[in-house]
C-alpha atoms as a PDB file:
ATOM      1  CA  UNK A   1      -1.228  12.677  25.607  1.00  0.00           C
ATOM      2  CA  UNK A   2       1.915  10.406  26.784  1.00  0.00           C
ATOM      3  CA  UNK A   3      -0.957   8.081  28.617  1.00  0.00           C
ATOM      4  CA  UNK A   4      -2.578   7.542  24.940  1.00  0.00           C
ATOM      5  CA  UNK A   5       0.966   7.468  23.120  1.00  0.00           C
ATOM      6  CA  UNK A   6       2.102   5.110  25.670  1.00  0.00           C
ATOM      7  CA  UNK A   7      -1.120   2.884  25.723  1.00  0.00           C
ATOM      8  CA  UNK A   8      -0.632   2.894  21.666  1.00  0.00           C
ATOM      9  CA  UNK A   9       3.051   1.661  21.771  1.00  0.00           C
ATOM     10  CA  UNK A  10       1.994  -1.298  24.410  1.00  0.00           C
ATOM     11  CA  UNK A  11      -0.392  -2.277  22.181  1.00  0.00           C
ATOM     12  CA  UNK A  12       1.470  -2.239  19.352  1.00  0.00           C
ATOM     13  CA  UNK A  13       4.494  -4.692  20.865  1.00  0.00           C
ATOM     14  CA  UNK A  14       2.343  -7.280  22.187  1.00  0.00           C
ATOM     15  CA  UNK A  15      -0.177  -7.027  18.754  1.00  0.00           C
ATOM     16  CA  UNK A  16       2.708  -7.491  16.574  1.00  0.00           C
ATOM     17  CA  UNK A  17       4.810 -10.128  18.921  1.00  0.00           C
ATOM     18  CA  UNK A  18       1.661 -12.548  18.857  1.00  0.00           C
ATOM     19  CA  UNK A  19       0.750 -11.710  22.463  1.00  0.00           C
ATOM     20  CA  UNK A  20      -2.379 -12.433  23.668  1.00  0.00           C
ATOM     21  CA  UNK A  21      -3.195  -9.329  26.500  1.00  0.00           C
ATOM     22  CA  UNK A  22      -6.216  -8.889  27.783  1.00  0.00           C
ATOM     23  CA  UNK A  23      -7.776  -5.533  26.834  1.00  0.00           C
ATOM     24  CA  UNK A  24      -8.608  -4.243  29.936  1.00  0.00           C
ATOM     25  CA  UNK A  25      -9.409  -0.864  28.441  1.00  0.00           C
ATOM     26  CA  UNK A  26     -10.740  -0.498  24.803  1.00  0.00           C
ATOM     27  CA  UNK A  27      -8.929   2.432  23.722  1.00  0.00           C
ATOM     28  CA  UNK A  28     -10.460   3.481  20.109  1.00  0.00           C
ATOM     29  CA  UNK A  29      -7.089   4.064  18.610  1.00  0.00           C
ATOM     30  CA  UNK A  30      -6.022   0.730  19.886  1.00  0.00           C
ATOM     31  CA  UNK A  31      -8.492  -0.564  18.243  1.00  0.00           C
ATOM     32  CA  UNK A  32      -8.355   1.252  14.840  1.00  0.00           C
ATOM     33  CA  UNK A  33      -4.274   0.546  14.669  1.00  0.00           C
ATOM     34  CA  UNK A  34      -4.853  -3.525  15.242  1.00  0.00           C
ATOM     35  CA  UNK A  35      -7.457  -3.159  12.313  1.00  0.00           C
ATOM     36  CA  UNK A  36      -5.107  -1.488  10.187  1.00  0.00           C
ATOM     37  CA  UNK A  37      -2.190  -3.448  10.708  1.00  0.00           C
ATOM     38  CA  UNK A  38      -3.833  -6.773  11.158  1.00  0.00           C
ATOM     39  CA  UNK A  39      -4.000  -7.484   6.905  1.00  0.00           C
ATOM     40  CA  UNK A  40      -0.789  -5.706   5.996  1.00  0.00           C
ATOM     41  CA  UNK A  41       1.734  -6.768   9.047  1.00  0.00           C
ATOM     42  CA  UNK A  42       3.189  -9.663   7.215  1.00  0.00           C
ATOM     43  CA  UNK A  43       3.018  -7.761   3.951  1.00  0.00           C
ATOM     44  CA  UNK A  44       4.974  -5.189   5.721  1.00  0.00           C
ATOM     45  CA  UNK A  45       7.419  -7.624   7.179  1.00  0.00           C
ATOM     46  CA  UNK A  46       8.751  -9.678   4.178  1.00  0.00           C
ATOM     47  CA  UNK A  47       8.829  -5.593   1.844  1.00  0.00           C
ATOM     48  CA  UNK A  48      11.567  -4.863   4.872  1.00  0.00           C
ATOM     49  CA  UNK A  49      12.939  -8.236   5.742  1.00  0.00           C
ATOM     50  CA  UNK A  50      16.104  -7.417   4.009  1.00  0.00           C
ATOM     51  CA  UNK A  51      16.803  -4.633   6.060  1.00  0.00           C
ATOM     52  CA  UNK A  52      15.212  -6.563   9.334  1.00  0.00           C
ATOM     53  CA  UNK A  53      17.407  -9.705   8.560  1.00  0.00           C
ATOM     54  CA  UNK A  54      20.880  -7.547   8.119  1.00  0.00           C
ATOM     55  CA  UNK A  55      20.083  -6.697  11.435  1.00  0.00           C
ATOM     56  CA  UNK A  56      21.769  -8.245  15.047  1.00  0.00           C
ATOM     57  CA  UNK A  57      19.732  -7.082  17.720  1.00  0.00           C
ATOM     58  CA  UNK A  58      21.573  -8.357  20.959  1.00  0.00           C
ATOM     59  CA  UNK A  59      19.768  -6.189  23.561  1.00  0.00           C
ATOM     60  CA  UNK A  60      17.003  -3.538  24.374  1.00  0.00           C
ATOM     61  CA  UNK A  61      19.637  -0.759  24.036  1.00  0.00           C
ATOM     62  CA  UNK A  62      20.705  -1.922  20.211  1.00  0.00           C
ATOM     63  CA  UNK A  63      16.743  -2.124  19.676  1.00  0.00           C
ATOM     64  CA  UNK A  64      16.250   1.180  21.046  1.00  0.00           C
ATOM     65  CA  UNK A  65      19.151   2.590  18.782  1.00  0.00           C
ATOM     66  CA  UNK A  66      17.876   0.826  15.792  1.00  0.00           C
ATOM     67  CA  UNK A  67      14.879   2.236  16.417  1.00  0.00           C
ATOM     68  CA  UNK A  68      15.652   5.891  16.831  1.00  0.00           C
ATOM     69  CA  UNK A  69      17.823   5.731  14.125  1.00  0.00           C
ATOM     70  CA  UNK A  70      15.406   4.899  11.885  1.00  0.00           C
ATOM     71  CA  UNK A  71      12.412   6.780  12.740  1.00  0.00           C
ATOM     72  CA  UNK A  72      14.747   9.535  12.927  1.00  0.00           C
ATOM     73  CA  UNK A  73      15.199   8.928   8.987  1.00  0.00           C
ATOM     74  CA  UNK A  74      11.157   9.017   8.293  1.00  0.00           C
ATOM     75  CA  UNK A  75      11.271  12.345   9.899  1.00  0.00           C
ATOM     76  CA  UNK A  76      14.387  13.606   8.653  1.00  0.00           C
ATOM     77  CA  UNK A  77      12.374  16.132   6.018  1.00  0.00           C
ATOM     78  CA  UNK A  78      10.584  17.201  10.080  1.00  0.00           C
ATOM     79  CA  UNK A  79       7.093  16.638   8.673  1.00  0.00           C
ATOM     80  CA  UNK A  80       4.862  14.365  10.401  1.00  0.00           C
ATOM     81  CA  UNK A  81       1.531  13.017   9.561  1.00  0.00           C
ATOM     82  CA  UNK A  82      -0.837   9.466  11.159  1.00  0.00           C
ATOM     83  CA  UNK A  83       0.564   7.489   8.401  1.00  0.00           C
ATOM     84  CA  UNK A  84       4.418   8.115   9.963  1.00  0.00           C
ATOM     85  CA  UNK A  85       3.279   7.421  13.587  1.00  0.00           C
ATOM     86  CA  UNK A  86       1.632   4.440  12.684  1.00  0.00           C
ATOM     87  CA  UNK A  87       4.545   2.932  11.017  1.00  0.00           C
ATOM     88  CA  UNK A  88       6.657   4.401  13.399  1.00  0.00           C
ATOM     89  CA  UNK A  89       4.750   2.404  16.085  1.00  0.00           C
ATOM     90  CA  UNK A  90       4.143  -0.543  13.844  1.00  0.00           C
ATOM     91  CA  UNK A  91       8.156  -0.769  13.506  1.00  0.00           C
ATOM     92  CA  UNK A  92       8.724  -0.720  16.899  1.00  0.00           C
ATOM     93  CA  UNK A  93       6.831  -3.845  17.175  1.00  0.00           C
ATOM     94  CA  UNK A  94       8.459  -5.442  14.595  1.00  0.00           C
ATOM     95  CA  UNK A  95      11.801  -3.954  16.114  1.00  0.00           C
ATOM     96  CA  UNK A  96      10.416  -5.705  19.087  1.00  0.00           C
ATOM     97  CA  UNK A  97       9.740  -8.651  17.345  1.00  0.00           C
ATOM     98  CA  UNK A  98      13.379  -8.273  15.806  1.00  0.00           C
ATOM     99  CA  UNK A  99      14.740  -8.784  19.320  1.00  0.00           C
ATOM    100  CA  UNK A 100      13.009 -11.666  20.110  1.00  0.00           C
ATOM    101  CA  UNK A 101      14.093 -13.514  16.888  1.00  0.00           C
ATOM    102  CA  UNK A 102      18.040 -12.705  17.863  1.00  0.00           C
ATOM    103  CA  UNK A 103      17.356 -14.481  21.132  1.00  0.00           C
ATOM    104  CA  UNK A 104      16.706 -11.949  23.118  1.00  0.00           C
ATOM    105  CA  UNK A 105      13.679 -12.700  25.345  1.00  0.00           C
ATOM    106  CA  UNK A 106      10.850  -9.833  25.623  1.00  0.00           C
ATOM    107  CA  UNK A 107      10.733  -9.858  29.691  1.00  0.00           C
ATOM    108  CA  UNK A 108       8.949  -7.920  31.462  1.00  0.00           C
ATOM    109  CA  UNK A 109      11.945  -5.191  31.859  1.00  0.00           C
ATOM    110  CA  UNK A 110      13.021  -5.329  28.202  1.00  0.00           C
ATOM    111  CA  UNK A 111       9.224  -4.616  26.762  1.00  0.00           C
ATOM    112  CA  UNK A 112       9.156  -1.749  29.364  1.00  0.00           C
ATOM    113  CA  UNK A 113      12.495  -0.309  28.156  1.00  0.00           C
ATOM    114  CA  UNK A 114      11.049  -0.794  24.684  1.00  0.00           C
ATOM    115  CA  UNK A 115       7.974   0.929  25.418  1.00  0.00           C
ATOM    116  CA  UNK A 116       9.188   4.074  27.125  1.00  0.00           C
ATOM    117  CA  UNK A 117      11.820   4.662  24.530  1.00  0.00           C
ATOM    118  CA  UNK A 118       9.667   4.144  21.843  1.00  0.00           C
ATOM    119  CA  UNK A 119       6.742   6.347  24.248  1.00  0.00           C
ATOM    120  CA  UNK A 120       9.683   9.108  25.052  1.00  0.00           C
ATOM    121  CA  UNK A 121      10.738   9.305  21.611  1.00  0.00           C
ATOM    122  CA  UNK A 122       7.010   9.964  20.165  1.00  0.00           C
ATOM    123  CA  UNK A 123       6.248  12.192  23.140  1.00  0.00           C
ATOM    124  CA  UNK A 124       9.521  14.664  22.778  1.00  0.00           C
ATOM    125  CA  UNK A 125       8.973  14.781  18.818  1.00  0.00           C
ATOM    126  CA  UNK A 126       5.439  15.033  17.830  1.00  0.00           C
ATOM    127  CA  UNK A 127       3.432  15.449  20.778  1.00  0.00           C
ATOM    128  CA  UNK A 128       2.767  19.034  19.504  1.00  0.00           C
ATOM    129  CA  UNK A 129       1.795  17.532  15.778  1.00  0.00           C
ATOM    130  CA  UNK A 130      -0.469  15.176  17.934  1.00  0.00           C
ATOM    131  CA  UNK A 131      -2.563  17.560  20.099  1.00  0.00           C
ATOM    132  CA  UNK A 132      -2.698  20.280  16.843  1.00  0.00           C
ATOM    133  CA  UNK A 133      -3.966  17.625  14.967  1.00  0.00           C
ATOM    134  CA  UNK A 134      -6.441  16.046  17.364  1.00  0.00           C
ATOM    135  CA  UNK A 135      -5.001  13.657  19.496  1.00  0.00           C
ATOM    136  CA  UNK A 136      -5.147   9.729  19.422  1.00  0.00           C
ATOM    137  CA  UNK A 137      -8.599   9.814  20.176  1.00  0.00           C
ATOM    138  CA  UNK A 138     -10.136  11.973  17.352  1.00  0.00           C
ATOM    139  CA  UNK A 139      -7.176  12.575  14.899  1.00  0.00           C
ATOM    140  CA  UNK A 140      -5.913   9.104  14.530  1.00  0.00           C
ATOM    141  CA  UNK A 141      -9.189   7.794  14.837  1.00  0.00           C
ATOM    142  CA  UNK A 142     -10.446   9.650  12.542  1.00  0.00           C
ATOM    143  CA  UNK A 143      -7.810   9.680   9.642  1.00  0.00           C
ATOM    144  CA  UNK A 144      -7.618   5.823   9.999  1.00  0.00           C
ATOM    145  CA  UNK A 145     -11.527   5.128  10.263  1.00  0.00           C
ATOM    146  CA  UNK A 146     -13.004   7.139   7.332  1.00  0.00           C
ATOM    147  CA  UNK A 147     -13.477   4.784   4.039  1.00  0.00           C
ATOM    148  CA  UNK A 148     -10.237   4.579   1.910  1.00  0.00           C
ATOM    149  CA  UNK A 149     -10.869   2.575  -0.985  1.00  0.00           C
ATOM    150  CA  UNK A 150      -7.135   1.404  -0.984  1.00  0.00           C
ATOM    151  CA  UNK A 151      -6.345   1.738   2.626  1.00  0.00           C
ATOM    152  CA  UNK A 152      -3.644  -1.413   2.452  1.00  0.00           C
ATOM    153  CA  UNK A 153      -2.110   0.730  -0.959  1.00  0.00           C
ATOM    154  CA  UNK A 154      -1.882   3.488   0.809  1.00  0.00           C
ATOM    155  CA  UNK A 155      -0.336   1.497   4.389  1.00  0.00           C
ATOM    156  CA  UNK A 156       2.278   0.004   1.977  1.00  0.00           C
ATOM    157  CA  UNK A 157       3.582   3.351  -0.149  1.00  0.00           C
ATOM    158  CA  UNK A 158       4.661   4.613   3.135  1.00  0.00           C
ATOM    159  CA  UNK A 159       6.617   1.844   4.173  1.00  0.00           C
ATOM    160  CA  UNK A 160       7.910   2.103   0.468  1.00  0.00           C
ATOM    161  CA  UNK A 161       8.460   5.263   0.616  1.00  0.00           C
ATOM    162  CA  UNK A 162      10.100   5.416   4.089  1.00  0.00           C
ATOM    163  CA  UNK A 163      11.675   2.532   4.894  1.00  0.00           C
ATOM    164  CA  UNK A 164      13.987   1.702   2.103  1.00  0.00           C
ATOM    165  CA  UNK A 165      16.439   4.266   2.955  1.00  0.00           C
ATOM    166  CA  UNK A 166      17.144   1.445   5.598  1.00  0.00           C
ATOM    167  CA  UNK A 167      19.231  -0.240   3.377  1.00  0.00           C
ATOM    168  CA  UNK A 168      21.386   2.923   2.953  1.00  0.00           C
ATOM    169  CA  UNK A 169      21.295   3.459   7.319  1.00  0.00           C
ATOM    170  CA  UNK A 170      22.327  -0.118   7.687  1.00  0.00           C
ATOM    171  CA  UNK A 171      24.600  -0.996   4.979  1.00  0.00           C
ATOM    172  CA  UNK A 172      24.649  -4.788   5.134  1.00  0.00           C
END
């Protein structure tokens, strides 16, 4: 399970940063998440920009902590659910993205320390909610691939619903 969460937050950083990777293993979820996110990431971007731009991100540890501290704020009520990990690993792309807008370049060694604190932090929180509820493979996959009439309504009321409390975390 921390191959698959790790292979999804990897993903994640270089789909959001622009990176061009070659898939070298086509990982369904992968897959499913870049479909998901591909319409709604700039959407997503400018709803929390306010929050994102209050932000000075000077290194992979202030990332990291940014990070935490917020997911740790979409969990607070400790109920989990695929539409919370995927914007919890959608926003650590962006948080990624974040860093590299401050000046901060994404080497090799910072996306790693990205990725295995974003990785740990999934892994020691919900990998229990993740196996109970079917894994990357079938859960996600299968939440995320059945027809939603209004799947970019229903992408967006999370991040509404979640992420504004940013504002009140990070007072500008």
């Amino acid at each position: 399970m921390e191959n698959h969460t790790f292979i999804m937050v990897q993903s994640s950083l270089n789909f959001v940063c622009g990176r061009t990777v070659p898939k070298i293993h086509h990982f369904k979820p992968v897959l499913v998440f870049e479909n998901i996110a591909r319409p709604i990431q700039d959407e997503i971007e400018e709803k929390i920009a306010p929050f994102l731009n209050s932000l000075e991100i000077k290194s992979t540890e202030a990332a990291c902590d940014t990070f935490g501290r917020v997911v740790d704020s979409v969990f607070a009520d400790g109920k989990a659910n695929w539409g919370r990990l995927f914007t919890t690993i959608l926003f650590g792309g962006i948080i990624a993205k974040k860093l590299q807008m401050c000046g901060v370049p994404l080497t090799q060694s910072n996306e790693d320390q990205l990725i295995h604190y974003i990785t740990a932090y999934i892994t020691s929180t919900k990998s229990e909610w993740i196996v109970e509820n079917g894994g990357w493979e079938y859960g996600f996959v299968k939440h995320f691939e059945r027809p939603f009439h209004n799947m970019k309504i229903r992408i967006m009321d999370l991040f509404k619903n979640y992420y504004p409390p940013f504002w009140l975390i990070f007072p500008v």
